[in-house]
C-alpha atoms as a PDB file:
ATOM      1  CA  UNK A   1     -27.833 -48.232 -38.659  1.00  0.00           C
ATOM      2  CA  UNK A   2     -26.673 -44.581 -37.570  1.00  0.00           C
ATOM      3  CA  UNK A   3     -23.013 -43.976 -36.974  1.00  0.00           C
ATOM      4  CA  UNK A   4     -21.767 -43.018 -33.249  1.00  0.00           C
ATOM      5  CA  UNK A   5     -21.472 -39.606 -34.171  1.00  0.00           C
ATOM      6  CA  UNK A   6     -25.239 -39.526 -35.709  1.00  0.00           C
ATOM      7  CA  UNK A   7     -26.151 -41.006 -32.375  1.00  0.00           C
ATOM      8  CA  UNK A   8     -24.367 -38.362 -30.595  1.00  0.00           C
ATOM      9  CA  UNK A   9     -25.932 -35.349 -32.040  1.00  0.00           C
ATOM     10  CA  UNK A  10     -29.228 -37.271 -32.109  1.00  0.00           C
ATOM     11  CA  UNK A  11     -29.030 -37.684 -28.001  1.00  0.00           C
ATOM     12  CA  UNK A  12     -27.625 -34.324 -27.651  1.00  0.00           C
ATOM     13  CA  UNK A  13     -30.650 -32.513 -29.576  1.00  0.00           C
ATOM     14  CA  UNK A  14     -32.592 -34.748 -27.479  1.00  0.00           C
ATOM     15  CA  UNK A  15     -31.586 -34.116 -23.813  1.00  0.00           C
ATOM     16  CA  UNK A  16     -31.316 -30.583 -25.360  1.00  0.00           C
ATOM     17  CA  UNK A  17     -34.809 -30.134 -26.099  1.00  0.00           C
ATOM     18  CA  UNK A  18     -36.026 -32.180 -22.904  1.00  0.00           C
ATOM     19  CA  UNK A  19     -33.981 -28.939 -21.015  1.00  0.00           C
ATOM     20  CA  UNK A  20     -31.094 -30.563 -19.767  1.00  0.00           C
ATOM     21  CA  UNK A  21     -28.471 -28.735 -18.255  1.00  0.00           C
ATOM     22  CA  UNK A  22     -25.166 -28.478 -21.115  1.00  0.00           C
ATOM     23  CA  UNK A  23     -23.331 -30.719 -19.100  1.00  0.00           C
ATOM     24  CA  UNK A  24     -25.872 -33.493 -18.580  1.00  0.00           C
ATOM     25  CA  UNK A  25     -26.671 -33.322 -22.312  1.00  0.00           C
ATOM     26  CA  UNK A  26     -23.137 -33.831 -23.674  1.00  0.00           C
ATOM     27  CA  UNK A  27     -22.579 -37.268 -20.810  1.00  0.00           C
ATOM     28  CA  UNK A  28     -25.010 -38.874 -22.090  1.00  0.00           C
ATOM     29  CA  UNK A  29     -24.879 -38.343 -25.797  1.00  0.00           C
ATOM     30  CA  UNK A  30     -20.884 -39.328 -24.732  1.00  0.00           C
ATOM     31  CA  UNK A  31     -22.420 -42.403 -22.982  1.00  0.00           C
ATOM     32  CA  UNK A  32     -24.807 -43.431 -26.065  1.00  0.00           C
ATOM     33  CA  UNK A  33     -21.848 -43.049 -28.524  1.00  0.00           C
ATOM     34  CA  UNK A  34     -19.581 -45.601 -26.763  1.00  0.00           C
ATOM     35  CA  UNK A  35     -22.752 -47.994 -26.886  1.00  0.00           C
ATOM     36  CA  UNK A  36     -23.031 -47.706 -30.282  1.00  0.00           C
ATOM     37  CA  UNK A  37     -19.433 -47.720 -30.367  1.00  0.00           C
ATOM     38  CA  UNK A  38     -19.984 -51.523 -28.864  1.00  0.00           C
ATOM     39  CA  UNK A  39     -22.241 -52.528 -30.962  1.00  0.00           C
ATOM     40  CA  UNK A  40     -25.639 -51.914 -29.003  1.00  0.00           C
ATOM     41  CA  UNK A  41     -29.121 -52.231 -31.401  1.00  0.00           C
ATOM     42  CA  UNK A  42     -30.644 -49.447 -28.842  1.00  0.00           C
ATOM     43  CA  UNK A  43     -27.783 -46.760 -28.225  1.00  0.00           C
ATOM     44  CA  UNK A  44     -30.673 -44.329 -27.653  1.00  0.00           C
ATOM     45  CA  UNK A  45     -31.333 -46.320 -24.300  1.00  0.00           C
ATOM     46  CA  UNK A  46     -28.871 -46.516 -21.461  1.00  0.00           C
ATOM     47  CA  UNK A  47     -28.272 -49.791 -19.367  1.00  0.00           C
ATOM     48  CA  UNK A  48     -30.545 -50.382 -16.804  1.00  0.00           C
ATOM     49  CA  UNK A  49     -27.540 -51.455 -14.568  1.00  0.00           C
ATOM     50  CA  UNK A  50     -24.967 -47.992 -15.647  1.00  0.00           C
ATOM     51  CA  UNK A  51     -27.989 -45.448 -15.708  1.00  0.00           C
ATOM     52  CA  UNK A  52     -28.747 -43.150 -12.896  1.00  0.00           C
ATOM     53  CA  UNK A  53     -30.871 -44.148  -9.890  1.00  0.00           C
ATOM     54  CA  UNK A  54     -33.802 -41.633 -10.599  1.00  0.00           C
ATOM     55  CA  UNK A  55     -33.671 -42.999 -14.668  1.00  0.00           C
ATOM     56  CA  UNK A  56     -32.859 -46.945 -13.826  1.00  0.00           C
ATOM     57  CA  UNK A  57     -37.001 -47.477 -14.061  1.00  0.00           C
ATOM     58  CA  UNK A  58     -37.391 -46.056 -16.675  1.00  0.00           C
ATOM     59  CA  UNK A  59     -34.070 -47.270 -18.647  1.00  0.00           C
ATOM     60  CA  UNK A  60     -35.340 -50.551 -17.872  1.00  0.00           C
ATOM     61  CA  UNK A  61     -38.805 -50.038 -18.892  1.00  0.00           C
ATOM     62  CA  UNK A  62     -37.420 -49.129 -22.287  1.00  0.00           C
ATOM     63  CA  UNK A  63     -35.037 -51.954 -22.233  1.00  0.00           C
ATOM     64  CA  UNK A  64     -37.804 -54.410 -21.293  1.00  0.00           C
ATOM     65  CA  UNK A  65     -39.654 -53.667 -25.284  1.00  0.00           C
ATOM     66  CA  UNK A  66     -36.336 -54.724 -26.815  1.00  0.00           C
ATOM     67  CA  UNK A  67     -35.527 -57.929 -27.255  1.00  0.00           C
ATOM     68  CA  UNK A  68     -33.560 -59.289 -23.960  1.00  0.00           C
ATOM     69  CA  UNK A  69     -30.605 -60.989 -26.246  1.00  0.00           C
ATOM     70  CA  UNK A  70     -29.694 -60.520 -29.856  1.00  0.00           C
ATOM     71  CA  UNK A  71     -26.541 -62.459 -30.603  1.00  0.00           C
ATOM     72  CA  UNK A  72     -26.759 -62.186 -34.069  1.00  0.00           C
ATOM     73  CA  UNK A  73     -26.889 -58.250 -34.069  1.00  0.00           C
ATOM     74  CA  UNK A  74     -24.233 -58.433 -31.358  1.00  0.00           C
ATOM     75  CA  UNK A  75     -26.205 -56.893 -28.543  1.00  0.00           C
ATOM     76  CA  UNK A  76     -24.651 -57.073 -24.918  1.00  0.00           C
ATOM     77  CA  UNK A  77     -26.274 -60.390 -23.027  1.00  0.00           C
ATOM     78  CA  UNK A  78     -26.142 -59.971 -19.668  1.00  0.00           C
ATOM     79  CA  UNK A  79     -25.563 -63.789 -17.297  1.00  0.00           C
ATOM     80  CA  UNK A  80     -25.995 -63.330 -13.899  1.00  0.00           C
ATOM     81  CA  UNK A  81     -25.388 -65.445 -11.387  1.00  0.00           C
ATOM     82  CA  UNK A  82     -27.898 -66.433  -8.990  1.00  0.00           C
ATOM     83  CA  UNK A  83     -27.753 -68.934  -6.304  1.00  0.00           C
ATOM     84  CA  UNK A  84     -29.443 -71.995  -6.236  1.00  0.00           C
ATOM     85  CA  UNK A  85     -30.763 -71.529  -3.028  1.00  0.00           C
ATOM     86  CA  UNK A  86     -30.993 -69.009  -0.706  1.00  0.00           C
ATOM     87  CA  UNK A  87     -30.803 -70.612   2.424  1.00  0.00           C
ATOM     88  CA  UNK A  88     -31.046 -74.114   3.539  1.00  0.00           C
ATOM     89  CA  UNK A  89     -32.554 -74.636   6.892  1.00  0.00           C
ATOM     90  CA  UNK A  90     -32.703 -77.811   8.736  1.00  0.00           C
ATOM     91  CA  UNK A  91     -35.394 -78.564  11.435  1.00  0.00           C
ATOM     92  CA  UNK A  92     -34.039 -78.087  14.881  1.00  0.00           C
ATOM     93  CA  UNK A  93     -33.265 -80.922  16.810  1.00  0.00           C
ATOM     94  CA  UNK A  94     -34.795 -81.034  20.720  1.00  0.00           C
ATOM     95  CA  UNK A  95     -32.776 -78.240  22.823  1.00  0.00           C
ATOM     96  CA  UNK A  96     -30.600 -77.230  20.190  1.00  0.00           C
ATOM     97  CA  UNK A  97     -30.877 -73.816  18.477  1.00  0.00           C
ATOM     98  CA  UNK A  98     -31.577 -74.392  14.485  1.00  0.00           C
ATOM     99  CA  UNK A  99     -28.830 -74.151  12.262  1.00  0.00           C
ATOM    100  CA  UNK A 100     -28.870 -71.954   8.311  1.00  0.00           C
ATOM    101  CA  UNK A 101     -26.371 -72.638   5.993  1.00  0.00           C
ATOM    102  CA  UNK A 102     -27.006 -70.035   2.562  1.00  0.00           C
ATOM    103  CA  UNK A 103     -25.094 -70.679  -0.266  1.00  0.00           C
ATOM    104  CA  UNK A 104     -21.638 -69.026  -0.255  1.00  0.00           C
ATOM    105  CA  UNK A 105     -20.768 -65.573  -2.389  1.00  0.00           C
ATOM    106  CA  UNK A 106     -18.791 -65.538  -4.912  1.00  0.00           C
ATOM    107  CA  UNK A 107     -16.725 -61.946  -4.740  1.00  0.00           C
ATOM    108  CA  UNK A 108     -16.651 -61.568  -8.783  1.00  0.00           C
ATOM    109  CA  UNK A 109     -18.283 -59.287 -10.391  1.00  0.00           C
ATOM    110  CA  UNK A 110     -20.899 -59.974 -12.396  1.00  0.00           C
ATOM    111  CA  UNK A 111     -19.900 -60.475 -16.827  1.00  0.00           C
ATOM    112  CA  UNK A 112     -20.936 -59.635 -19.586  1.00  0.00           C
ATOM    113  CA  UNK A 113     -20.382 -59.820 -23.143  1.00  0.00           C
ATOM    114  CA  UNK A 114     -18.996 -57.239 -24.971  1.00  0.00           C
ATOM    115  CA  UNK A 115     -20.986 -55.978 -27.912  1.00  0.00           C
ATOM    116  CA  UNK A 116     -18.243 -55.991 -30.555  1.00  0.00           C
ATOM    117  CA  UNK A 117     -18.996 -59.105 -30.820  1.00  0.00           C
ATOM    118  CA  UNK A 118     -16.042 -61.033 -30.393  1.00  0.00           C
ATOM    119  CA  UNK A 119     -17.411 -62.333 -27.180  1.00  0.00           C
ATOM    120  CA  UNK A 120     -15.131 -61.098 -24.957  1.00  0.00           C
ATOM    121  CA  UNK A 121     -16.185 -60.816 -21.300  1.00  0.00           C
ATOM    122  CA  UNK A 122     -15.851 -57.523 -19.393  1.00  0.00           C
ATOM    123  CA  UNK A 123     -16.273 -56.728 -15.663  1.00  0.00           C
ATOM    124  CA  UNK A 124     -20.010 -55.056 -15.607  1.00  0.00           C
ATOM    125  CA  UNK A 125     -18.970 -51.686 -13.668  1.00  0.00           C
ATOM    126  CA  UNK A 126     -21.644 -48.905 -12.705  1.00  0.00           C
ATOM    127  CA  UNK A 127     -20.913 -45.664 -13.526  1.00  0.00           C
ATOM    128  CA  UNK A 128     -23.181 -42.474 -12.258  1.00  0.00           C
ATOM    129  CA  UNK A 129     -22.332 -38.611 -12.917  1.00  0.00           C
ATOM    130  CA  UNK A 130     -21.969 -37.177  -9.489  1.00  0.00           C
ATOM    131  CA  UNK A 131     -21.338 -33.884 -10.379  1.00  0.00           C
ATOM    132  CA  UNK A 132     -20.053 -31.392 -12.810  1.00  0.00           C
ATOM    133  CA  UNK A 133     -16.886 -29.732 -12.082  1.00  0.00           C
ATOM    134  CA  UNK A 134     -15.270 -26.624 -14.112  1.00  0.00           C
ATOM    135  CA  UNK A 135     -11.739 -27.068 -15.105  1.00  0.00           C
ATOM    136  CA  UNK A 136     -10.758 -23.972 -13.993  1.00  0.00           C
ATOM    137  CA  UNK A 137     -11.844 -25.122 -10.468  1.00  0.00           C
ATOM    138  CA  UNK A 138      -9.345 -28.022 -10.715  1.00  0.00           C
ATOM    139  CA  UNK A 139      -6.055 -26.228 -12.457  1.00  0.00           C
ATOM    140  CA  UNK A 140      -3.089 -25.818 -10.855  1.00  0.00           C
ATOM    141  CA  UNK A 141      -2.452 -22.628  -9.595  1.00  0.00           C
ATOM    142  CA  UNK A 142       0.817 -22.278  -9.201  1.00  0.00           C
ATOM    143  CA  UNK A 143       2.525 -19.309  -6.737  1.00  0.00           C
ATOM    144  CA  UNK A 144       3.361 -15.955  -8.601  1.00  0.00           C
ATOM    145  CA  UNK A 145       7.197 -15.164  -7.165  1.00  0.00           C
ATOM    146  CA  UNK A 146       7.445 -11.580  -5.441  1.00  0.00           C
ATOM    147  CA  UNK A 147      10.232  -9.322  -6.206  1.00  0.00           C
ATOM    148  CA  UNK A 148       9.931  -8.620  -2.588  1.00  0.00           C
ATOM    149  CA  UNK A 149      13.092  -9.580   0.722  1.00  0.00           C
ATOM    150  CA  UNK A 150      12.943  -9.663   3.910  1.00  0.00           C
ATOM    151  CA  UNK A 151      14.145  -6.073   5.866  1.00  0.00           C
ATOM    152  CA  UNK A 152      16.568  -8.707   7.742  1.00  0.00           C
ATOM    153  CA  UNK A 153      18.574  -9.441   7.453  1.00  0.00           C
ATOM    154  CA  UNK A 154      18.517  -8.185   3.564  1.00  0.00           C
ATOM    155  CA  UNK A 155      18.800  -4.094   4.001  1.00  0.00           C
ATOM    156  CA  UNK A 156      19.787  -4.392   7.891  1.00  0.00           C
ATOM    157  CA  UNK A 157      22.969  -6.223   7.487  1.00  0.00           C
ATOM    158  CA  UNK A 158      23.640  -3.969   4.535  1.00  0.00           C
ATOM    159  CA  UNK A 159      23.139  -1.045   6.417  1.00  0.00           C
ATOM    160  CA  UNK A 160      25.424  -2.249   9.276  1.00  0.00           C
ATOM    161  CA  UNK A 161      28.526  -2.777   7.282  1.00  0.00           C
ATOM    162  CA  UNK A 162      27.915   0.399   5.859  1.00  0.00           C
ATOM    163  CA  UNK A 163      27.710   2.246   9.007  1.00  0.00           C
ATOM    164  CA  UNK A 164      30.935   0.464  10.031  1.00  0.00           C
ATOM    165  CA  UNK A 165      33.269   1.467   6.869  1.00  0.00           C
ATOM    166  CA  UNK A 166      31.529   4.931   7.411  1.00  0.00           C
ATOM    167  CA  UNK A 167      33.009   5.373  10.975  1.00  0.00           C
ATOM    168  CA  UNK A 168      36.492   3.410  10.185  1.00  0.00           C
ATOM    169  CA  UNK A 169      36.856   5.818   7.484  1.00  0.00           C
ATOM    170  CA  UNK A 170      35.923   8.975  10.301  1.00  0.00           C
ATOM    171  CA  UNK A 171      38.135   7.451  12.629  1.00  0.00           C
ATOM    172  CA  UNK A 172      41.037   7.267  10.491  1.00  0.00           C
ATOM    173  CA  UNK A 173      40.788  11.077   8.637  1.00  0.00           C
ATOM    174  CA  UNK A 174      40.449  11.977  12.686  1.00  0.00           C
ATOM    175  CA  UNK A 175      43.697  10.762  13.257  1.00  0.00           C
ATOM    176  CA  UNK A 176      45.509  11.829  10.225  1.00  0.00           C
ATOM    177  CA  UNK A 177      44.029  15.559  10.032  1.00  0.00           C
ATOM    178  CA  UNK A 178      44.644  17.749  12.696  1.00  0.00           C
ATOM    179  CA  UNK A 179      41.999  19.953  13.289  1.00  0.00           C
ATOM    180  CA  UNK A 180      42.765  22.258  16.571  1.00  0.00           C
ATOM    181  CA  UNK A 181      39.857  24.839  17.754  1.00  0.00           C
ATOM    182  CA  UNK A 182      41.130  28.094  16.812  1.00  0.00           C
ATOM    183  CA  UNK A 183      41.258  31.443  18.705  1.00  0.00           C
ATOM    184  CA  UNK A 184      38.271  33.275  19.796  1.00  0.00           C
ATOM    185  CA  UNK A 185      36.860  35.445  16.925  1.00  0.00           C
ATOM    186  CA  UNK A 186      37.671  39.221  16.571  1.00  0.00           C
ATOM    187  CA  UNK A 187      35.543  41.201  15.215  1.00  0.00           C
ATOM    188  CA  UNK A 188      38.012  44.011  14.330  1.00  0.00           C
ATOM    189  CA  UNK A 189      40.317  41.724  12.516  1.00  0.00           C
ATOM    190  CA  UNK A 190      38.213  39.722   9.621  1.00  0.00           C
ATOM    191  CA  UNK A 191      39.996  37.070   8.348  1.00  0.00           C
ATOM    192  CA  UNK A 192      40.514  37.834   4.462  1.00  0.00           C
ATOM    193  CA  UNK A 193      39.199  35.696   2.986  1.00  0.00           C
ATOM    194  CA  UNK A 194      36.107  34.669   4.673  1.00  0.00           C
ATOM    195  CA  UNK A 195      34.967  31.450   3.540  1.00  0.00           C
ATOM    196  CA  UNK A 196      32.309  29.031   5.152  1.00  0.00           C
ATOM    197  CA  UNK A 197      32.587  25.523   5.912  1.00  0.00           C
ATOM    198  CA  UNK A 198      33.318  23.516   2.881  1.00  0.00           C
ATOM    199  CA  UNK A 199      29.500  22.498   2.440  1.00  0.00           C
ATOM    200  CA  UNK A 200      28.319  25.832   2.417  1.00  0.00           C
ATOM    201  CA  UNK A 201      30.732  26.737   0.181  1.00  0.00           C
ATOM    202  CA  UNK A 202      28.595  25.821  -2.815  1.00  0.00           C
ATOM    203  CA  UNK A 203      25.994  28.583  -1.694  1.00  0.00           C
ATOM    204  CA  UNK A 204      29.102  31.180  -0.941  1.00  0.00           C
ATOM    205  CA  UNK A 205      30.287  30.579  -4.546  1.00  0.00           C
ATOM    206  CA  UNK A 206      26.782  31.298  -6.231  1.00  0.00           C
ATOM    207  CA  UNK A 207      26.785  34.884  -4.495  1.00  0.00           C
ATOM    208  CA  UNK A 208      29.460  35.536  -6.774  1.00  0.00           C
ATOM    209  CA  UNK A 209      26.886  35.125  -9.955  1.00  0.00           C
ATOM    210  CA  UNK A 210      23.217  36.133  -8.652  1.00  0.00           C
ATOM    211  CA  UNK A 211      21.844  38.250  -5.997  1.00  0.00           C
ATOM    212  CA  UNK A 212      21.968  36.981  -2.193  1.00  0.00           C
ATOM    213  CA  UNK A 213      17.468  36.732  -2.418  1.00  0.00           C
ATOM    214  CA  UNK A 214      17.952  34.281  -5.530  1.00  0.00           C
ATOM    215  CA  UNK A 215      21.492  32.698  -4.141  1.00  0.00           C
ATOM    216  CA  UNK A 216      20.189  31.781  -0.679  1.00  0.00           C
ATOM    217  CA  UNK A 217      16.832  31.586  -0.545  1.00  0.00           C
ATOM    218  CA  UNK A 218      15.509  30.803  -4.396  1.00  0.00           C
ATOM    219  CA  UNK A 219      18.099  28.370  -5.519  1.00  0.00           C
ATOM    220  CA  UNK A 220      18.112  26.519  -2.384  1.00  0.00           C
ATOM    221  CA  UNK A 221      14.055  26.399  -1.645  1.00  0.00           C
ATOM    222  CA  UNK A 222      13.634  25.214  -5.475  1.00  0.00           C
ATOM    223  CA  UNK A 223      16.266  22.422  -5.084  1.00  0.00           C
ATOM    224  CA  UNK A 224      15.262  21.217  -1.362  1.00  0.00           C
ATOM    225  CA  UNK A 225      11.646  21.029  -2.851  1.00  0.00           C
ATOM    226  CA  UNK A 226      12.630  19.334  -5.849  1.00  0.00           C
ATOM    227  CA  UNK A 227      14.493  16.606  -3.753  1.00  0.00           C
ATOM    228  CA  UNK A 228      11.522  16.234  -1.692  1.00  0.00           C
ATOM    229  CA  UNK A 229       8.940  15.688  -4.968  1.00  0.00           C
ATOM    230  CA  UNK A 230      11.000  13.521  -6.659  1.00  0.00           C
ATOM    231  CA  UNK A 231      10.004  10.219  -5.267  1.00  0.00           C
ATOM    232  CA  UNK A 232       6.412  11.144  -6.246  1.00  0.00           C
ATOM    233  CA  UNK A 233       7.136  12.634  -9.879  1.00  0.00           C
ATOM    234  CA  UNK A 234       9.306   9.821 -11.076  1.00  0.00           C
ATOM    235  CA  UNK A 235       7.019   6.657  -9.951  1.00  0.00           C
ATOM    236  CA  UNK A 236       9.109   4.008 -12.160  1.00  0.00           C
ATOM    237  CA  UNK A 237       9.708   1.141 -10.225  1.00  0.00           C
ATOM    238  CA  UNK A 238      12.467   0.106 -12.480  1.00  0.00           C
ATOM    239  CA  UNK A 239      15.668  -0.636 -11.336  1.00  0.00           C
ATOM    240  CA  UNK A 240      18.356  -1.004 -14.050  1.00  0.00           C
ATOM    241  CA  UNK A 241      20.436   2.191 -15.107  1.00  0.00           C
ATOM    242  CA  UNK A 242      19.325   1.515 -18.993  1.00  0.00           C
ATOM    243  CA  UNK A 243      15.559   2.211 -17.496  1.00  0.00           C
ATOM    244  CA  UNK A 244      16.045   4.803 -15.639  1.00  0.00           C
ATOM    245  CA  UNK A 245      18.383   7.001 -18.058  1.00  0.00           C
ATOM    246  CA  UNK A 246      16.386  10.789 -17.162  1.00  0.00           C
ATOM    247  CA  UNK A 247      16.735  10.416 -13.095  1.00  0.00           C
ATOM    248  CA  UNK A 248      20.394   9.539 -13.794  1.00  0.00           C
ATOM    249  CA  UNK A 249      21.224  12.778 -16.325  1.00  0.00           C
ATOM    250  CA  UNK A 250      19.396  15.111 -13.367  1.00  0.00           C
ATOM    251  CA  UNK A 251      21.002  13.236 -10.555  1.00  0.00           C
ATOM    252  CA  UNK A 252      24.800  13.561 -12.278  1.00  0.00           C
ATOM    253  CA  UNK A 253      24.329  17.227 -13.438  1.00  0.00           C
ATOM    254  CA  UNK A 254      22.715  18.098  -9.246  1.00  0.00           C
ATOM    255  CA  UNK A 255      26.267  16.467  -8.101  1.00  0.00           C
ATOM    256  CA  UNK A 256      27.948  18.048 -10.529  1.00  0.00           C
ATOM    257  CA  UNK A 257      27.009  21.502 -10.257  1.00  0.00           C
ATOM    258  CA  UNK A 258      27.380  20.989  -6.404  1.00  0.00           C
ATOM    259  CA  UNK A 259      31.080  19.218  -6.494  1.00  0.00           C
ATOM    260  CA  UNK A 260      32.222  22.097  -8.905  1.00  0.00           C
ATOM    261  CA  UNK A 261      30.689  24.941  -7.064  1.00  0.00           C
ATOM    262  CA  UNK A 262      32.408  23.893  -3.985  1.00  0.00           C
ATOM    263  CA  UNK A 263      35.721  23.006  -5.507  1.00  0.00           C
ATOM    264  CA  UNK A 264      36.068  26.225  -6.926  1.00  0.00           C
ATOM    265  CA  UNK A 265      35.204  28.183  -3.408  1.00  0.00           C
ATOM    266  CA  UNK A 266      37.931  25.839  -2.245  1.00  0.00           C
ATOM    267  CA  UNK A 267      40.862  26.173  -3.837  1.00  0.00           C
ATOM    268  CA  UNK A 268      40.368  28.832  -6.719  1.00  0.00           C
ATOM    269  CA  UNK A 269      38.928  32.011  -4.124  1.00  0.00           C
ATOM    270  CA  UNK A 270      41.726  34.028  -3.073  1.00  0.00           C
ATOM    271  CA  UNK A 271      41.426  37.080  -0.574  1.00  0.00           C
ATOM    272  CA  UNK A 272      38.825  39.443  -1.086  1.00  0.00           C
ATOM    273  CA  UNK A 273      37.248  36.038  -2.651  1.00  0.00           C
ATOM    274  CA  UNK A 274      38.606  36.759  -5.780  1.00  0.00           C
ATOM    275  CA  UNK A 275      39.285  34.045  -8.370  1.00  0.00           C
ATOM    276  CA  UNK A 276      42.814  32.908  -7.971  1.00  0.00           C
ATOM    277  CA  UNK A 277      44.892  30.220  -9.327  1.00  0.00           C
ATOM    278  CA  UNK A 278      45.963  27.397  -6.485  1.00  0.00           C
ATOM    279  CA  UNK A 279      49.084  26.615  -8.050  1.00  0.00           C
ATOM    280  CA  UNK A 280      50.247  30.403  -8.570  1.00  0.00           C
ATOM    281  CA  UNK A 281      48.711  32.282  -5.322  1.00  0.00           C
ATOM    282  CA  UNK A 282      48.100  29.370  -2.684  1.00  0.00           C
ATOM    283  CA  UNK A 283      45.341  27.487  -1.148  1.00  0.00           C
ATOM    284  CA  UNK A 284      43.339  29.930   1.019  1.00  0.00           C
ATOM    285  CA  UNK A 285      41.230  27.306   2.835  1.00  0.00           C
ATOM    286  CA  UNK A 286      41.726  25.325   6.094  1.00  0.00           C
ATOM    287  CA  UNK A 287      39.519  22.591   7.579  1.00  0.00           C
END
């Protein structure tokens, strides 16, 4: 007698070769390796009662060459109830409407033995393939989190307390600094020395070291452009110092050149803009 697995690859090659779709193939050499799994003489054959409906005819045309019952080989026997009678009718009486009384239903299912033949019975249960599924169809596809927040009240509330400390701290250096309009300008008397406002005095201080074409129109275009292009040169979306080491060393040495630049036309240009020591010839700068 062939093992379950021989009558699994046996089915398989089978449906295989009839063209059966891959999925139809492997359910029922599955289904014909639990029946030999239970002890069935005809494995090959599914149960007229579990088969299909378009394959129950022929299932139990098959079925009908074996024998119906084989205890000895433990082959499933199938008892099914049936009632004695299907309906009992009495003759009607004059003027009064006959009366049927069928034999009551019992709500079991129907039993049969198991084929392991330890004569256990089991609920007979149908079971048809309605369709075949992928698993990917069925998986669980769980949300993918977005590094992405909501503009408010996120950024909005953190730009609003920033514009507040912004015009506290205004407010405040208004009050403490005086800073009075002074007289008209003459233009016999030029003040000596001359300086701009304190953010132009980076630009004032690099006239001192290249020629007024390169140290107010080249140096400023290049760096105003290069401010402009940087968001589309540097594309990494990272945002952690250790990832972004290159945009910090150009950022610090920009604000670096700039701070210096401007603190030395601050405090360290004396008249005639020469270089002068604070501490030794005075601060020649006002607000």
């Amino acid at each position: 007698m062939p093992t379950p697995d021989e009558v699994f690859e046996q089915v398989l090659s089978e449906e295989t070769a009839k063209g059966s779709s891959p999925a139809v193939a492997q359910a029922r050499a599955k289904a014909a390796r639990v029946r030999a799994q239970r002890g069935s003489t005809t494995p090959n054959v599914p149960d007229a009662s579990t088969a299909p409906a378009p394959d129950r005819a022929e299932a139990s045309a098959q079925a009908g060459d074996a024998p119906a019952a084989e205890a000895g080989d433990g082959a499933a026997a199938r008892t099914e109830a049936k009632p004695a009678a299907a309906a009992t009718a009495t003759k009607p009486a004059a003027g009064k409407p006959a009366a049927a009384k069928a034999a009551p239903r019992t709500g079991a299912p129907a039993k049969k033995t198991a084929g392991n033949g330890n004569g256990v019975a089991v609920p007979d249960r149908v079971q048809r393939l309605l369709a075949v599924v992928k698993p990917e169809a069925i998986q669980k596809v769980e949300r993918q989190p977005m590094d992405r927040v909501n503009v408010w009240p996120h950024l909005m509330a953190a730009e609003f307390v920033a514009l507040l400390v912004v015009l506290a701290a205004l407010t405040f250096f208004s009050v403490a600094v005086d800073a009075p309009l002074r007289e008209l300008a003459n233009f016999n008397q030029t003040p000596n020395p001359s300086k701009a406002p304190w953010y132009f005095l980076g630009l004032q201080e690099l006239l001192r070291y290249f020629h007024p074409q390169v140290a107010g129109v080249t140096i400023p275009t290049v760096v105003i452009i290069a401010l402009f292009a940087a968001p589309f040169i540097d594309r990494n979306p990272a945002t952690s110092p250790d990832a972004r080491k290159l945009a910090i060393v150009l950022f610090s040495f920009f604000m670096l050149t700039f701070a210096v630049l401007t603190i030395t036309g601050m405090f360290f240009r004396g008249p005639g803009f020469n270089f002068v020591y604070p501490w030794e010839g005075g601060i020649f700068f006002e607000l």
